[in-house]
C-alpha atoms as a PDB file:
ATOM      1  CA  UNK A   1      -7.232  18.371   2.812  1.00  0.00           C
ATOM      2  CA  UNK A   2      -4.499  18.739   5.519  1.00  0.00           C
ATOM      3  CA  UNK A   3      -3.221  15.259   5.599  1.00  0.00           C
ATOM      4  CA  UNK A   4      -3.012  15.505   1.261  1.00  0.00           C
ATOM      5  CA  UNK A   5      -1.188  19.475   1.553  1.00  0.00           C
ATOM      6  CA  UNK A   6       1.038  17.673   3.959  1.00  0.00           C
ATOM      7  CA  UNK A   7       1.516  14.587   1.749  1.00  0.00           C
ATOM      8  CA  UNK A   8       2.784  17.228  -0.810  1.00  0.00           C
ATOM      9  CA  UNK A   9       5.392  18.451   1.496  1.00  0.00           C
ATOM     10  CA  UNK A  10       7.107  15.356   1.423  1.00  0.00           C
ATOM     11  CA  UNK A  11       7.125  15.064  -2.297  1.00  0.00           C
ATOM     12  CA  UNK A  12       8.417  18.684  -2.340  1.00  0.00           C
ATOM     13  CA  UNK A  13      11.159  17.287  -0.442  1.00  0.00           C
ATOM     14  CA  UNK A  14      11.549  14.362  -2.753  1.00  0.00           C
ATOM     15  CA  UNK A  15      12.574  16.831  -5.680  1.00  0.00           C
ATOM     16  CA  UNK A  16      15.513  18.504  -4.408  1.00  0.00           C
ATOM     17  CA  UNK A  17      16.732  14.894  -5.415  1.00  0.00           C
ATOM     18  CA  UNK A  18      16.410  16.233  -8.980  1.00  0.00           C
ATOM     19  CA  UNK A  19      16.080  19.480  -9.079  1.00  0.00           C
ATOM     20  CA  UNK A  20      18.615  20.874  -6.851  1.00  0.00           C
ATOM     21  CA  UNK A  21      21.349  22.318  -7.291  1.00  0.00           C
ATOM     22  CA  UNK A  22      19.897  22.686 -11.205  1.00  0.00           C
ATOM     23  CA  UNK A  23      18.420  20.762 -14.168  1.00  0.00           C
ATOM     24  CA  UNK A  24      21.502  21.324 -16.700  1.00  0.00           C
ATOM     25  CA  UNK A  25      19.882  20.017 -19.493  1.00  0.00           C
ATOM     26  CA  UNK A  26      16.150  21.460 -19.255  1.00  0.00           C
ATOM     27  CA  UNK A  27      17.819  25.249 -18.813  1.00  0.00           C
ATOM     28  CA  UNK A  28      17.760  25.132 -22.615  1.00  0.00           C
ATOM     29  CA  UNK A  29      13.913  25.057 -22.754  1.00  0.00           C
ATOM     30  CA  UNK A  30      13.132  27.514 -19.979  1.00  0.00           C
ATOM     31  CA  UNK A  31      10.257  29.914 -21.340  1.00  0.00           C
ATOM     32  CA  UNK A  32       8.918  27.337 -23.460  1.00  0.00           C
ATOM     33  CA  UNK A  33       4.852  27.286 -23.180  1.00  0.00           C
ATOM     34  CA  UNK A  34       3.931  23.417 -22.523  1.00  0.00           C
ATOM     35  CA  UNK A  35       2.068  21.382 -22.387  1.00  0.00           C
ATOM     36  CA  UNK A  36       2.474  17.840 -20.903  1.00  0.00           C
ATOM     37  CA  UNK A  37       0.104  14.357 -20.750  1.00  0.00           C
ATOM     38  CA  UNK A  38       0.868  11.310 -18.583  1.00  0.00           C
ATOM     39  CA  UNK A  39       0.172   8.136 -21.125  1.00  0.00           C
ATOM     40  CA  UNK A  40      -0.179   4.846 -19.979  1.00  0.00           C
ATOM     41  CA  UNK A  41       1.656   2.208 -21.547  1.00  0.00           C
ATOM     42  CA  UNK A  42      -0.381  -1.181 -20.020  1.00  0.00           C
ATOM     43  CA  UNK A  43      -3.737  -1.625 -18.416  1.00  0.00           C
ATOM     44  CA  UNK A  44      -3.998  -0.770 -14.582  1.00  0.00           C
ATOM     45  CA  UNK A  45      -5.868   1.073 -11.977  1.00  0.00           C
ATOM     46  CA  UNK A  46      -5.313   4.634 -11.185  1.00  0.00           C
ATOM     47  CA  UNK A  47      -3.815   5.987  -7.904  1.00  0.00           C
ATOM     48  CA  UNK A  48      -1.569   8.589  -6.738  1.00  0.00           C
ATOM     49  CA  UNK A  49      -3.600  11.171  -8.796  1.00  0.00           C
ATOM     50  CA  UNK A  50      -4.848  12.836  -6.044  1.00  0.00           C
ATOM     51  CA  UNK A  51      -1.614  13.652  -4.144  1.00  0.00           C
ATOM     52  CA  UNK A  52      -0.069  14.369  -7.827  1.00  0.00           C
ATOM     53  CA  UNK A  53      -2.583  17.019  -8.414  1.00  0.00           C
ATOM     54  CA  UNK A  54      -2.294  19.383  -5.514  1.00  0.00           C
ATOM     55  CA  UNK A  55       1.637  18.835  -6.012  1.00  0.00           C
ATOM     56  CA  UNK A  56       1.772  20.089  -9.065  1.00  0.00           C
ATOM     57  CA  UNK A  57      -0.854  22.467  -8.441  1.00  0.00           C
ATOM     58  CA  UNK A  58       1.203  24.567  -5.716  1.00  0.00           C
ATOM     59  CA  UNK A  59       4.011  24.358  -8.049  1.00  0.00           C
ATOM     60  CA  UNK A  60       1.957  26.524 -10.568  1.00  0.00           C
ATOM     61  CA  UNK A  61       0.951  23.941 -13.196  1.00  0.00           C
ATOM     62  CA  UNK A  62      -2.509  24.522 -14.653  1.00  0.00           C
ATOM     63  CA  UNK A  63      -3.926  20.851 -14.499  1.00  0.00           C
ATOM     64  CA  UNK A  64      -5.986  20.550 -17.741  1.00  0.00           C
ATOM     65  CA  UNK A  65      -7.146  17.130 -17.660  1.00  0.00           C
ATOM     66  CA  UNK A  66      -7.465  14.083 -15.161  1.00  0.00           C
ATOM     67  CA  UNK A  67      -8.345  10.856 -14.291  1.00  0.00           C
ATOM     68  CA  UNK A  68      -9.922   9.775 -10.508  1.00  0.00           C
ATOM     69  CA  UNK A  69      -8.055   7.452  -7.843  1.00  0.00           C
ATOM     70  CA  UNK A  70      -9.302   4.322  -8.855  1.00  0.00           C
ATOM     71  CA  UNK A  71     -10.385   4.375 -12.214  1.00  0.00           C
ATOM     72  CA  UNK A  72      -9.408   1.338 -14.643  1.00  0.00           C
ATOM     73  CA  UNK A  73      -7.536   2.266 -17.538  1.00  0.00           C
ATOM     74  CA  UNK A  74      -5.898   1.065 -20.894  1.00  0.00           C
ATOM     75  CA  UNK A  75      -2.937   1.261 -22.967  1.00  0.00           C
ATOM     76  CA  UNK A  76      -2.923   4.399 -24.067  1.00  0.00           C
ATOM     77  CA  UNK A  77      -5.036   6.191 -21.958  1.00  0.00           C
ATOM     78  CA  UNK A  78      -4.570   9.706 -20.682  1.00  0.00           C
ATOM     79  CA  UNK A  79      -4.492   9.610 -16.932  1.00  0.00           C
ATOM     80  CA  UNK A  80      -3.266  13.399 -16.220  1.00  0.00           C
ATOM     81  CA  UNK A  81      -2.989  16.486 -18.302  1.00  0.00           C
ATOM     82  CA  UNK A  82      -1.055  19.942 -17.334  1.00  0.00           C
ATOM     83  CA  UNK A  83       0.098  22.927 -18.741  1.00  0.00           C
ATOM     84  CA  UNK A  84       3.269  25.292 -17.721  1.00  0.00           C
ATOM     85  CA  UNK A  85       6.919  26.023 -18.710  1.00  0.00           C
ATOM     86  CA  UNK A  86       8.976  23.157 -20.102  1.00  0.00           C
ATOM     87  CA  UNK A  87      11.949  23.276 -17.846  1.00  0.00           C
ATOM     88  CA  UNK A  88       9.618  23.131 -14.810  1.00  0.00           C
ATOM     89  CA  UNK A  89       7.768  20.135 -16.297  1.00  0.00           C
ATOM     90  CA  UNK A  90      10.862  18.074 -17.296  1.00  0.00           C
ATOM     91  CA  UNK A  91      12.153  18.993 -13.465  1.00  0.00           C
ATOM     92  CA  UNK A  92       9.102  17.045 -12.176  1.00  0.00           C
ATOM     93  CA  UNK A  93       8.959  14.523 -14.964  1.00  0.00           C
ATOM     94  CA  UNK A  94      10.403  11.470 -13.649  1.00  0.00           C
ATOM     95  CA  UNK A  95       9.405  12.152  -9.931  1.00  0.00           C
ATOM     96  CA  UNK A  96       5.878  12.423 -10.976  1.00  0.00           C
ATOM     97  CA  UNK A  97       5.678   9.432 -12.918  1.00  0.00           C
ATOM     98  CA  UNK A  98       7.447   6.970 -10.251  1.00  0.00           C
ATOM     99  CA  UNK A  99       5.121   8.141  -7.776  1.00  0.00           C
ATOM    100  CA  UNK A 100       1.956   7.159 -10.320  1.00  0.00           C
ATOM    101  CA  UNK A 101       3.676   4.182 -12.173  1.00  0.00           C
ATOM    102  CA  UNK A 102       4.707   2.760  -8.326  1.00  0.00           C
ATOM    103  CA  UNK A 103       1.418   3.802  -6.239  1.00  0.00           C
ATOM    104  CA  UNK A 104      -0.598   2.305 -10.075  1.00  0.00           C
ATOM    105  CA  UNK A 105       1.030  -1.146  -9.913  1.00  0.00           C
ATOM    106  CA  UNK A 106       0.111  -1.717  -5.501  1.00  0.00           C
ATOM    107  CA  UNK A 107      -3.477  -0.928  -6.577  1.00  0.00           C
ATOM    108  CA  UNK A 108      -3.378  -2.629  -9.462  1.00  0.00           C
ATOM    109  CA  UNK A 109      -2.218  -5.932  -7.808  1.00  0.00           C
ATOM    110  CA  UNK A 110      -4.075  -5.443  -4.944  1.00  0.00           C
ATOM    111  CA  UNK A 111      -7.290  -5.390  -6.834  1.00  0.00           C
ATOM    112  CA  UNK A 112      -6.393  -8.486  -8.426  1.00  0.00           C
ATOM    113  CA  UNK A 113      -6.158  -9.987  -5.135  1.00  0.00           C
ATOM    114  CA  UNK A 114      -8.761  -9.186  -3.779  1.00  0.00           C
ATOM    115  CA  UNK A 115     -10.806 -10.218  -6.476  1.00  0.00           C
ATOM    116  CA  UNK A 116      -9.387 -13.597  -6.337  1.00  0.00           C
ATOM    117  CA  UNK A 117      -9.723 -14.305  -2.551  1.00  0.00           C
ATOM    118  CA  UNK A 118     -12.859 -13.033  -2.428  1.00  0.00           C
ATOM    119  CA  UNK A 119     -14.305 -15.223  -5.274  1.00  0.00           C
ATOM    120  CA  UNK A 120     -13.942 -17.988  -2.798  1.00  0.00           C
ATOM    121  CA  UNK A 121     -14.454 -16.029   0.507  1.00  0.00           C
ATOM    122  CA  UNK A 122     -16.832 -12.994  -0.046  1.00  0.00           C
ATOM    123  CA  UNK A 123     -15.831 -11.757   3.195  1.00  0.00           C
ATOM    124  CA  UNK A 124     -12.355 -11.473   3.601  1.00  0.00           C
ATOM    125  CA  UNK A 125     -10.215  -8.846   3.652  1.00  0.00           C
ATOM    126  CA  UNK A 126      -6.628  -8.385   2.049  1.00  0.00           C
ATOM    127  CA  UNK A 127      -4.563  -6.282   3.834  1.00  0.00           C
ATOM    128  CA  UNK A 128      -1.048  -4.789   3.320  1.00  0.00           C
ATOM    129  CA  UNK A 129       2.150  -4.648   5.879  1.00  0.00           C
ATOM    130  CA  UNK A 130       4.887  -2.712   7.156  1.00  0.00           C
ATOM    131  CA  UNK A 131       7.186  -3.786   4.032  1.00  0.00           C
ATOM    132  CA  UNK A 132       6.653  -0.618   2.082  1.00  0.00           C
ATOM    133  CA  UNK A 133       9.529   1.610   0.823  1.00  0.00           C
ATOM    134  CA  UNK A 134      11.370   4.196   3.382  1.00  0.00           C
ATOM    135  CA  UNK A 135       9.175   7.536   3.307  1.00  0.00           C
ATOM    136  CA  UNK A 136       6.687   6.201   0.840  1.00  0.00           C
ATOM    137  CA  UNK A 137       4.647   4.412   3.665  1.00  0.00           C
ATOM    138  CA  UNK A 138       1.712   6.779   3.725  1.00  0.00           C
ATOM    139  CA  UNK A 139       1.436   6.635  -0.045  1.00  0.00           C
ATOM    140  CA  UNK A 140       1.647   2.962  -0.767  1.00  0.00           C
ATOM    141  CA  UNK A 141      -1.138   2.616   2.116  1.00  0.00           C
ATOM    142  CA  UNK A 142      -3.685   4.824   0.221  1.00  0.00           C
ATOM    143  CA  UNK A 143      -2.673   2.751  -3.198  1.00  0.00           C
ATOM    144  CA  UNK A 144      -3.546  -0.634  -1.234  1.00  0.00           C
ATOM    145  CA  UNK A 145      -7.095   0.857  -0.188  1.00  0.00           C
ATOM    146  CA  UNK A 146      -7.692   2.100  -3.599  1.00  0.00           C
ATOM    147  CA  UNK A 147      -7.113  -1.120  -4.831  1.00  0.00           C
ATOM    148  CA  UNK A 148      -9.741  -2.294  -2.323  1.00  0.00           C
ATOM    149  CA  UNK A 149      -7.555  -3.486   0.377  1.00  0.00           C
ATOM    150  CA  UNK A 150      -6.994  -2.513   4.034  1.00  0.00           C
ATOM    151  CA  UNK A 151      -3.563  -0.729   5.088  1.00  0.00           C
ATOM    152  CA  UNK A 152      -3.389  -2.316   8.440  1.00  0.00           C
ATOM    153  CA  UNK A 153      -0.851  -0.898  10.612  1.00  0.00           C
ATOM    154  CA  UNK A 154       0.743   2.311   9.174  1.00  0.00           C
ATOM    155  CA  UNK A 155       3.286   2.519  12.336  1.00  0.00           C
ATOM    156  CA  UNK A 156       4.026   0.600  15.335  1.00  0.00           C
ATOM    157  CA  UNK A 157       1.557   2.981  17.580  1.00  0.00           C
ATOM    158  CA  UNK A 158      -1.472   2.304  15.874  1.00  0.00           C
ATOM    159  CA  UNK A 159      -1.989  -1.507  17.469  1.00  0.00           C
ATOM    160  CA  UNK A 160      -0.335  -4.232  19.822  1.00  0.00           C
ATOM    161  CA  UNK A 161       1.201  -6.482  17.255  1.00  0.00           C
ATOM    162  CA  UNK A 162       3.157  -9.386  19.171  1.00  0.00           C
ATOM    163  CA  UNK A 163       5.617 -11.272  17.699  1.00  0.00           C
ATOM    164  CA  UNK A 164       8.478 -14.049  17.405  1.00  0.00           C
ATOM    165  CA  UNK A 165      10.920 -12.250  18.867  1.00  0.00           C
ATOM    166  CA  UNK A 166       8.633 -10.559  21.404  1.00  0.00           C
ATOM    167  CA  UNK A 167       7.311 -14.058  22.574  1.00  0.00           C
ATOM    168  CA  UNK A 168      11.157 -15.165  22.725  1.00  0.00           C
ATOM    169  CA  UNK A 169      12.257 -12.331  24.923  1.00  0.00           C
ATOM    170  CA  UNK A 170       8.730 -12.873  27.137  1.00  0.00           C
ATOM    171  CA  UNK A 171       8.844 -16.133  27.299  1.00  0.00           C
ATOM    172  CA  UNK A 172       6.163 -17.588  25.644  1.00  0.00           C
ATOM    173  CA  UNK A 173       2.453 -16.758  24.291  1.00  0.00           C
ATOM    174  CA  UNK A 174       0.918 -16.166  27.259  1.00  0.00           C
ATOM    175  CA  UNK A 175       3.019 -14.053  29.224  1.00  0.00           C
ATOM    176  CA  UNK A 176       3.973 -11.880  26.001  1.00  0.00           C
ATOM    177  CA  UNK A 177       0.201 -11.423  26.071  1.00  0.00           C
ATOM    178  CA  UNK A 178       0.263 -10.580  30.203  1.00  0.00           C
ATOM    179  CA  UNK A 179       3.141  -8.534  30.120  1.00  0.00           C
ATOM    180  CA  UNK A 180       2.162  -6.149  27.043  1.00  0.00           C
ATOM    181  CA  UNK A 181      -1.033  -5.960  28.563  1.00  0.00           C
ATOM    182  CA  UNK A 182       0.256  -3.793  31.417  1.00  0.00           C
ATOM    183  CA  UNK A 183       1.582  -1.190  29.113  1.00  0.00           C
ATOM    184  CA  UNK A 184      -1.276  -0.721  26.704  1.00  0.00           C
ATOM    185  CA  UNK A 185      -4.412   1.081  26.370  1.00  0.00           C
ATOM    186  CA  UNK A 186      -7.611  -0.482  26.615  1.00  0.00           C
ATOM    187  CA  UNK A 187      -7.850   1.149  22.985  1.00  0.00           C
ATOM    188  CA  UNK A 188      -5.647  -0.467  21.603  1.00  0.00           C
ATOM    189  CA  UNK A 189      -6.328  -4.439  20.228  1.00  0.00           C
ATOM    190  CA  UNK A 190      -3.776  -6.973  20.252  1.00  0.00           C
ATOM    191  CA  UNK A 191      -2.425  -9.074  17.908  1.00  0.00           C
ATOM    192  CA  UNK A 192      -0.793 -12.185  17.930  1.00  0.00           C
ATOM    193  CA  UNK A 193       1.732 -13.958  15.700  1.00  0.00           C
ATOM    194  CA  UNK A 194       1.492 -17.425  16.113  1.00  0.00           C
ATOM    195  CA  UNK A 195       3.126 -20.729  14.538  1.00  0.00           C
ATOM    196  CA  UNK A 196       0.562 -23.750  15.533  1.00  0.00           C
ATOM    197  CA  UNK A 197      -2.613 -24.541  16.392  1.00  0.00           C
ATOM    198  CA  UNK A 198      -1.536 -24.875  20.340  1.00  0.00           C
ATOM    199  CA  UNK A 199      -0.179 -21.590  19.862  1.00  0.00           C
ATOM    200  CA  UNK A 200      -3.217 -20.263  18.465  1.00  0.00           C
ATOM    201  CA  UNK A 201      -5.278 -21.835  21.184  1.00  0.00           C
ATOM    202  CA  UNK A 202      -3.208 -20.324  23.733  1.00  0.00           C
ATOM    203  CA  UNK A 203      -3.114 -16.701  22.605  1.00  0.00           C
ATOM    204  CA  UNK A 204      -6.818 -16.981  22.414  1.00  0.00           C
ATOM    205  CA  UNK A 205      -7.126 -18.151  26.096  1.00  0.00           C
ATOM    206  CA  UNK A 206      -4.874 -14.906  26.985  1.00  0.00           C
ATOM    207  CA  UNK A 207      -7.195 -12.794  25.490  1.00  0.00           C
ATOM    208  CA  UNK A 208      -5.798 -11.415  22.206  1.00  0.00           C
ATOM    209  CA  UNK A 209      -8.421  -9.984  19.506  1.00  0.00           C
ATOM    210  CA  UNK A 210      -7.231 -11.047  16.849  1.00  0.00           C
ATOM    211  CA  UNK A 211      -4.244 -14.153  16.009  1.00  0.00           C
ATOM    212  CA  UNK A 212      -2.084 -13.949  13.340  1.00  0.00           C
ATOM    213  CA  UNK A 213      -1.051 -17.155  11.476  1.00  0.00           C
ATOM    214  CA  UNK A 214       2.629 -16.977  10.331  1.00  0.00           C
ATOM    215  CA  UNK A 215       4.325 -18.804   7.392  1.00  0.00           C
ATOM    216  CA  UNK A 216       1.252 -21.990   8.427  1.00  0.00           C
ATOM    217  CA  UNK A 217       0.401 -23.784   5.617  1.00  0.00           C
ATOM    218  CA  UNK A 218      -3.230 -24.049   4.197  1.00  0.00           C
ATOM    219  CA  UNK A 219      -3.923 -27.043   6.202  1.00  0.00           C
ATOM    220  CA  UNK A 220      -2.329 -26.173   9.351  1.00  0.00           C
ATOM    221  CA  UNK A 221      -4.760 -23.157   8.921  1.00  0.00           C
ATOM    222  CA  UNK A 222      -7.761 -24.891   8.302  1.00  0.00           C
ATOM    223  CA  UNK A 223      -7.300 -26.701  11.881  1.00  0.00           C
ATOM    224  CA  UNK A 224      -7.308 -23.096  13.316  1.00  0.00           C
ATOM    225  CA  UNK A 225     -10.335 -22.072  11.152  1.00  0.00           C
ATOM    226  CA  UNK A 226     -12.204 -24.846  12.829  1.00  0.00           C
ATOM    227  CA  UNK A 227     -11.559 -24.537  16.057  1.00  0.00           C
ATOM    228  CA  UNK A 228     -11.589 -20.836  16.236  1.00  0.00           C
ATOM    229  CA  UNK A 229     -13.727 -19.162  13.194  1.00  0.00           C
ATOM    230  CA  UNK A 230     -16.261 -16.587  14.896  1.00  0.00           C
ATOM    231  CA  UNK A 231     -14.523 -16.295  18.407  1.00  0.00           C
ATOM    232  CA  UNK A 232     -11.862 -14.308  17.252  1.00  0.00           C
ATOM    233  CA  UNK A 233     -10.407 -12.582  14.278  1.00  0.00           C
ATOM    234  CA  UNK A 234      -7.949 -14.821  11.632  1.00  0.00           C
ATOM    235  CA  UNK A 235      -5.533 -13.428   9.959  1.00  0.00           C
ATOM    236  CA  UNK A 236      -3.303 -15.618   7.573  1.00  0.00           C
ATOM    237  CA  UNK A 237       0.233 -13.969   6.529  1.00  0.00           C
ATOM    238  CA  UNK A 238       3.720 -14.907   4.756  1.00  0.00           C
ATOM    239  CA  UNK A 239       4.816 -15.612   1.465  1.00  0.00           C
ATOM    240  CA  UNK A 240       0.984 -14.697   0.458  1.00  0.00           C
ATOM    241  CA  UNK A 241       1.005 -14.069  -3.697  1.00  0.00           C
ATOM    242  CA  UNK A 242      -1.477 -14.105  -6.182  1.00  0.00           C
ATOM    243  CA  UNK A 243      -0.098 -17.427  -7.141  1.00  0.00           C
ATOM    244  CA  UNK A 244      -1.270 -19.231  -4.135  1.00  0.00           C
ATOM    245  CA  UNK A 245      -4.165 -16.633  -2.554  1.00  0.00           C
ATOM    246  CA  UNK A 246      -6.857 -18.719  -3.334  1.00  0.00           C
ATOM    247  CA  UNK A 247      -5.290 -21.463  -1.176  1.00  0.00           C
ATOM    248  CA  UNK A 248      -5.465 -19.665   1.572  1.00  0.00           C
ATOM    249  CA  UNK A 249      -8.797 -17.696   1.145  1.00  0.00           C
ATOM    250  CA  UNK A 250     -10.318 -21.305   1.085  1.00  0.00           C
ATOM    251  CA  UNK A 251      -9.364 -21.984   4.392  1.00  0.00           C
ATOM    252  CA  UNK A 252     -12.497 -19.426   6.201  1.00  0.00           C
ATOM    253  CA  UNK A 253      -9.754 -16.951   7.605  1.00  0.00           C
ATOM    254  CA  UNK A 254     -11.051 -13.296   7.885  1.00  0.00           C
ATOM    255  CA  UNK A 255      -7.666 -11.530   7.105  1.00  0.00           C
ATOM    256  CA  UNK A 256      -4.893 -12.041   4.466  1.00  0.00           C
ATOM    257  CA  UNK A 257      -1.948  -9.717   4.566  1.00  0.00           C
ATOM    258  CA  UNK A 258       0.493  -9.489   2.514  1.00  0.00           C
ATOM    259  CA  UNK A 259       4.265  -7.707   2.174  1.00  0.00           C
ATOM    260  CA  UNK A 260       4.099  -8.973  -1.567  1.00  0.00           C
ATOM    261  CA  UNK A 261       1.896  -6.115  -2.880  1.00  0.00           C
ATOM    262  CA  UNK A 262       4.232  -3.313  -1.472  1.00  0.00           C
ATOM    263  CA  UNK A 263       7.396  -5.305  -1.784  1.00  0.00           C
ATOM    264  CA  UNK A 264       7.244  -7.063  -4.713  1.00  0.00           C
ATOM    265  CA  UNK A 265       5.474  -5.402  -7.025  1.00  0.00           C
ATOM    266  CA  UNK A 266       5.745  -4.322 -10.520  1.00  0.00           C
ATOM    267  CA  UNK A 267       5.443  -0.463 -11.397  1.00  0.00           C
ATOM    268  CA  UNK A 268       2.864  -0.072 -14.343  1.00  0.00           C
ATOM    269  CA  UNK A 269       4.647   1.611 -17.090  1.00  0.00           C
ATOM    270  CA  UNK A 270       3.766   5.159 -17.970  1.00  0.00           C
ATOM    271  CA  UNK A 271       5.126   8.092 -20.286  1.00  0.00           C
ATOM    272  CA  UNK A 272       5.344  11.634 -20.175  1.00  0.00           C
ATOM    273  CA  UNK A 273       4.534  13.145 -23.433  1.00  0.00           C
ATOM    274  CA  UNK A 274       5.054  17.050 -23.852  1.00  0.00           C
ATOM    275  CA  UNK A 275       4.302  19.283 -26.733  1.00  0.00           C
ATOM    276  CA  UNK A 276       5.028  22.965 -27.373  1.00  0.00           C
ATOM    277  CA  UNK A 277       2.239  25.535 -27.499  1.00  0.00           C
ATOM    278  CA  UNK A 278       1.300  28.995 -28.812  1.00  0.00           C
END
């Protein structure tokens, strides 16, 4: 419950945006009862719900109605219903519904991909990236698992990820590997990001955990998968879409991330309807 009360702060701070120094239109319905219901307007999966909730919650909204983090819904479903004064609800209007329609489409498309990949590799796992929006990071991370998917890193401290430009400066796979090495917990696993199959083959014979396959096509892949599937953790990454997942789940790796489902995807469209009541 701590990490979600803090999660609120920062959305607190995300409506002085809107609200501050004053709404000048919604002054006109201050006092006015209300009552307010978040529609959707296409299919999708649910999430942001549950920071949405305690948000409007400390703001004094009386939440009447709800749908779980998660749940499938329809056109015209009700996925949130609240009650308090209609200036206050118009203030959090559009805030509120970027943060669902946003955090809605990553699980929604992340679902979908991991229902494709896995229909040809029961097994693997779909993960997400650093490529999320400034100060949303910790929100679009919860929509990816929602949506079934791993967050992977959520900041630079949380694993050894090694890449191009580290090798460049080190001087190659190997050293990168030696010389990170001496700075890093035993806690922490290392990551590689490789371009070939002697690259690969190298970073395992350093001693990384797990390699990371960068921009390699689904054949260049496959040699990897074959020579290294069950000695150490695959993960396949860039330019990774719905359009051509299934290539790459074919090929036996264990990990697919991808910046698409945070960087490229499509809000779900939702309404706020509101209605005056005794």
């Amino acid at each position: 419950m701590i990490v979600e009360r803090l999660a609120v702060q920062k959305l607190l701070a995300m409506l002085e945006e809107d609200v501050l120094p004053e709404d000048v239109t919604s002054k006109a319905v201050k006092g006015i009862k209300s009552r307010a219901s978040i529609i959707a307007k296409e299919d999708g999966l649910l999430a942001g719900n549950k920071f949405i909730i305690l948000f409007l919650e400390q703001l004094g909204f009386k939440i009447l109605d709800k749908m779980t983090d998660g749940s499938a819904f329809k056109k015209g479903d009700r996925l949130l219903e609240f009650e308090g004064d209609g200036e206050d609800i118009l203030v959090v209007e559009r805030l509120i519904l970027n943060i669902l329609s946003r955090l809605s489409g990553i699980a929604t498309i992340t679902s979908h991909m991991v229902k494709l990949a896995r229909s040809v590799n029961p097994n693997i796992i779909i993960a997400g990236t650093r490529k999320t929006t400034p100060g949303l990071r910790i929100f679009e991370k919860y929509a990816i698992e929602v949506g079934g998917g791993d967050p992977h890193r959520y900041n630079l401290s949380d694993m050894v990820l090694i890449k191009d430009n580290h090798i460049a400066l080190l001087g190659g796979v190997k050293p990168a590997i030696e010389k990170v090495k001496k700075y890093v917990s035993f806690s922490k696993k290392i990551e590689v990001e490789v371009t070939s199959l002697k690259e690969a083959l190298e970073a395992y014979e350093a001693g990384a955990d797990i390699i990371l396959l960068d921009n390699m096509s689904p054949k260049e892949i496959e040699e990897v998968v074959e020579r290294l599937k069950g000695k150490i953790l695959l993960e396949a990454s860039g330019r990774i879409t719905p359009e051509n997942i299934l290539e790459y789940a074919k090929t036996g790796v264990d990990i697919i991330s991808s910046g698409y489902i945070t960087h490229s995807v499509k809000s779900i469209d939702l309404s706020l309807d509101i209605k005056k009541i005794d």
